[in-house]
N, C-alpha and C. Protein backbone atom coordinates (compact mmCIF):
# COMPACT_ATOMS: atom_id res chain seq x y z
N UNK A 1 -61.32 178.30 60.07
CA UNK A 1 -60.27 178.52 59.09
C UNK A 1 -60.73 179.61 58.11
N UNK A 2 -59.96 180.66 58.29
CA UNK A 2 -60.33 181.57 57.10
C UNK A 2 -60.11 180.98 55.19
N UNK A 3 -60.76 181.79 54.82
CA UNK A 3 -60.89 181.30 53.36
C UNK A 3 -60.26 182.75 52.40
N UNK A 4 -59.07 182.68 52.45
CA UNK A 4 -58.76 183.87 51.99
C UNK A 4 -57.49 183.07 50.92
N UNK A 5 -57.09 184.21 49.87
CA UNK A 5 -56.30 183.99 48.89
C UNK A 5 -54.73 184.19 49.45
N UNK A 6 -54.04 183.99 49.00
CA UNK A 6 -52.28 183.80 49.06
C UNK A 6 -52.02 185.79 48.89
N UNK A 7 -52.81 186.41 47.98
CA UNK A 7 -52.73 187.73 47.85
C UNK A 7 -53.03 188.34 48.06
N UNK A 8 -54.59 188.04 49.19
CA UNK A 8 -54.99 188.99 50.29
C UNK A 8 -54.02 188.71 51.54
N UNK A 9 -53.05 187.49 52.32
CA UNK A 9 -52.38 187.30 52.71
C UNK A 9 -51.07 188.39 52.41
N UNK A 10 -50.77 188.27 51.35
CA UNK A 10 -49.12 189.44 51.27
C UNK A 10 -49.76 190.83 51.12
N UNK A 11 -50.80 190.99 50.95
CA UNK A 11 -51.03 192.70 51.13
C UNK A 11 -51.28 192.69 52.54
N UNK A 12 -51.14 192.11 53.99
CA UNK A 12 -50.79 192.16 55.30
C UNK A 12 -49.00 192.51 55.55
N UNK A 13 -48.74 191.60 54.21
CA UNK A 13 -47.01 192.23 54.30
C UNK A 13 -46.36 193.33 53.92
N UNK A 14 -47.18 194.37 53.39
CA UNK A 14 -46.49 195.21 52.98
C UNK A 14 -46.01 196.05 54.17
N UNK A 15 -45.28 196.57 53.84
CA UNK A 15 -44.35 197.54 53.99
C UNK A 15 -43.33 196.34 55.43
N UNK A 16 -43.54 195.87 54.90
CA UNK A 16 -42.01 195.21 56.06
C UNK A 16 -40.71 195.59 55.12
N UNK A 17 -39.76 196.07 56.08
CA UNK A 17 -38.48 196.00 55.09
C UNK A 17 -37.70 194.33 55.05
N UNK A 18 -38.51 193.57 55.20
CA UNK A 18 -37.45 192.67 54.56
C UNK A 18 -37.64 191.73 53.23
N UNK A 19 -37.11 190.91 53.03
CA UNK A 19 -37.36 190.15 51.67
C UNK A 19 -38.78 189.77 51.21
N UNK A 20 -39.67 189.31 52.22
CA UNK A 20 -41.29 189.19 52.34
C UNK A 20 -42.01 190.50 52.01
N UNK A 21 -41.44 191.55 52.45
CA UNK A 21 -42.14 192.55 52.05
C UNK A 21 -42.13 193.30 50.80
N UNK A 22 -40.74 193.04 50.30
CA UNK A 22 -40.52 193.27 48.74
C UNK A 22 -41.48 192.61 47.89
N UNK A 23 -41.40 191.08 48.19
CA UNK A 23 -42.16 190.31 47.25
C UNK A 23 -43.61 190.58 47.56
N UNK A 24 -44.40 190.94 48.93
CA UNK A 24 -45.40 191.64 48.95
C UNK A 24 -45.71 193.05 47.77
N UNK A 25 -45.03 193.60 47.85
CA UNK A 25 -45.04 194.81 47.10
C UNK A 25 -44.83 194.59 45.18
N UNK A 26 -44.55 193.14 45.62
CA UNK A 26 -43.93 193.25 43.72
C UNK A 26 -45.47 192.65 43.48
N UNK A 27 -45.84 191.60 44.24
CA UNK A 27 -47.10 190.99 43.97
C UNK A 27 -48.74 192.03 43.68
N UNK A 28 -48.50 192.94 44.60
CA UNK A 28 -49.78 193.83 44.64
C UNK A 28 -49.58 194.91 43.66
N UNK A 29 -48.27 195.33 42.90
CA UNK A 29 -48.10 195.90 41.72
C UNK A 29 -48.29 195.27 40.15
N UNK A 30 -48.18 193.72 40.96
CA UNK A 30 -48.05 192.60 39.33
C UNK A 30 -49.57 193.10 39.17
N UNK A 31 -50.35 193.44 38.35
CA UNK A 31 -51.65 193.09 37.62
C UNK A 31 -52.14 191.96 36.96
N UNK A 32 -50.80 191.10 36.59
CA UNK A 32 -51.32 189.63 36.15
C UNK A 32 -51.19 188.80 37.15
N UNK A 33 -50.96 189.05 38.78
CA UNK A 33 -50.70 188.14 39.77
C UNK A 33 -52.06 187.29 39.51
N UNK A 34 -51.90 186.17 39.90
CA UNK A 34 -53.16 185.64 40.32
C UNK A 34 -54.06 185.94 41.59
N UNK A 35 -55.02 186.77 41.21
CA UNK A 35 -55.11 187.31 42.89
C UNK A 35 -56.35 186.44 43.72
N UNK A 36 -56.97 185.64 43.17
CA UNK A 36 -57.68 184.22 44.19
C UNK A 36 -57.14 183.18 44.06
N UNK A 37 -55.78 183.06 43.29
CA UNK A 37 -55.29 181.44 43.87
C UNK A 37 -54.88 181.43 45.00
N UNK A 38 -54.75 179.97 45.71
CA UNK A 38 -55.03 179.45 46.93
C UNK A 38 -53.53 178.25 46.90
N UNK A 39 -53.50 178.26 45.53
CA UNK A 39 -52.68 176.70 45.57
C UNK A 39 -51.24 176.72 44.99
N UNK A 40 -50.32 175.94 45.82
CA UNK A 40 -49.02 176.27 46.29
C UNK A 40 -48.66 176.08 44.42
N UNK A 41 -48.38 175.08 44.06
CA UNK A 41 -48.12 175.16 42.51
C UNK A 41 -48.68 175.81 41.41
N UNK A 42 -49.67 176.15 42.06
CA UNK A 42 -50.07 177.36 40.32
C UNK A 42 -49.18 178.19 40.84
N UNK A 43 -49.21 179.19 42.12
CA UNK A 43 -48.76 180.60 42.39
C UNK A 43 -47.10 180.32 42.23
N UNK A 44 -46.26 179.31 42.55
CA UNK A 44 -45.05 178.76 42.09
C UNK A 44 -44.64 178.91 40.72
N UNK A 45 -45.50 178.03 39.75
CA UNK A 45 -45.22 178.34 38.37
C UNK A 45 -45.69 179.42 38.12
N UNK A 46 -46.32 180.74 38.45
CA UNK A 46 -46.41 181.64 37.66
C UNK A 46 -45.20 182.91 38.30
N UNK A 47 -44.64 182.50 39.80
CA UNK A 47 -43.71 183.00 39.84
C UNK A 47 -41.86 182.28 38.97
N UNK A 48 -42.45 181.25 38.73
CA UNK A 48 -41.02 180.62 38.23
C UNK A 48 -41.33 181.36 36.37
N UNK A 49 -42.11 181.93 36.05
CA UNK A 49 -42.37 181.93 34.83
C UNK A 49 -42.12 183.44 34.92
N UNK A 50 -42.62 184.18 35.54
CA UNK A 50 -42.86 185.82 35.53
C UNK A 50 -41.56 186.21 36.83
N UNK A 51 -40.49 185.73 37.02
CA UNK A 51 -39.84 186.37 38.54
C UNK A 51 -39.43 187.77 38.88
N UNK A 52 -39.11 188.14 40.26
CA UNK A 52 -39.33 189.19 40.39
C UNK A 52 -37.97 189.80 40.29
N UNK A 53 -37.22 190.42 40.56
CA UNK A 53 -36.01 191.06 40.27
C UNK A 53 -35.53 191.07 41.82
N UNK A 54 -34.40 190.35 42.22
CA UNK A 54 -33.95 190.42 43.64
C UNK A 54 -34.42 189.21 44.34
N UNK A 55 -36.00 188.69 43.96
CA UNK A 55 -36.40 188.03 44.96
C UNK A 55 -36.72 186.32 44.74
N UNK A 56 -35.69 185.42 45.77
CA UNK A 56 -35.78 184.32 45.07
C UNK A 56 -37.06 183.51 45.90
N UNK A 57 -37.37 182.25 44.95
CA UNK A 57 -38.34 181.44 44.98
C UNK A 57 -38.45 180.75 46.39
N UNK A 58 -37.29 181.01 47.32
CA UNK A 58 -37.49 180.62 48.52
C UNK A 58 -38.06 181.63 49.41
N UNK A 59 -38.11 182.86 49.07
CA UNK A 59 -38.77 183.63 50.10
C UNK A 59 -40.32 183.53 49.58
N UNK A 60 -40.53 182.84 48.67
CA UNK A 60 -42.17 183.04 48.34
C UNK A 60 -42.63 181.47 49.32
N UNK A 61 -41.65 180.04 49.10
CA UNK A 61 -41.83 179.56 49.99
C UNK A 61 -42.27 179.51 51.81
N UNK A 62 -40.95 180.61 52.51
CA UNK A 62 -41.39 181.28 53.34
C UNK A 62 -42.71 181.96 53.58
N UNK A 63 -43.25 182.70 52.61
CA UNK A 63 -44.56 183.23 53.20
C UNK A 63 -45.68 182.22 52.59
N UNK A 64 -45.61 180.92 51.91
CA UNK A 64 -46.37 180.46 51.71
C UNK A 64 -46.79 179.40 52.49
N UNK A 65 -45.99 179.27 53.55
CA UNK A 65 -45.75 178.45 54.32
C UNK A 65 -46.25 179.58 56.28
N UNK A 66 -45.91 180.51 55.81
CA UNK A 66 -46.39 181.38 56.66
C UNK A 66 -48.41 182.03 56.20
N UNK A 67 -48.69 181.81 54.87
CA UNK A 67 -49.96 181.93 54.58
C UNK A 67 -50.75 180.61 54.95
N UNK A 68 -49.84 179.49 55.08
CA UNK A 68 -51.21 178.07 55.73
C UNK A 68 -51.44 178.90 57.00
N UNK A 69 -50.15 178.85 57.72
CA UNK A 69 -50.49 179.13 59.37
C UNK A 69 -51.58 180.26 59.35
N UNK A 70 -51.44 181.53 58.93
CA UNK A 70 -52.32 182.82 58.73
C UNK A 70 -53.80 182.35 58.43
N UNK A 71 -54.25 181.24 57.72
CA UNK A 71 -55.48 180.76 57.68
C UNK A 71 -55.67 180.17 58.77
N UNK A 72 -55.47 179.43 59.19
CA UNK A 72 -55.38 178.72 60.35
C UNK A 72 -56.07 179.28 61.71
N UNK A 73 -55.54 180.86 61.71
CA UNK A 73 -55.78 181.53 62.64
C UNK A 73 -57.24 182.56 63.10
């Protein structure tokens, strides 16, 4: 099992054109992202606190749910 962060995970997403890849791109521009959390509710509340413009809280679900499997592998 790899041991990697939620935000080394979405910088694999960039440049997709779809909703995952936006929020990739908003994340690796945020400077206050959290960039070694690991855990589904901190990175939740600091997107429910800071959100991104366009992109809702279910597509962060989606890749967070797509970042277990990505460790996994």
């Amino acid at each position: 099992m790899k041991e990697r962060s939620y935000y080394q995970y979405m910088k694999t997403r960039l440049g997709s054109k779809d909703q995952e890849g936006q929020l990739a791109h908003h994340i690796v521009d945020d400077m206050s992202f959290p960039k070694y959390e690991t855990d589904y509710d901190k990175i939740s509340d600091y997107l429910e606190k800071n959100p991104y413009l366009n992109i809702s809280l279910d597509t962060f679900d989606d890749t967070f749910s797509d970042y277990k499997e990505w460790l996994k592998s």
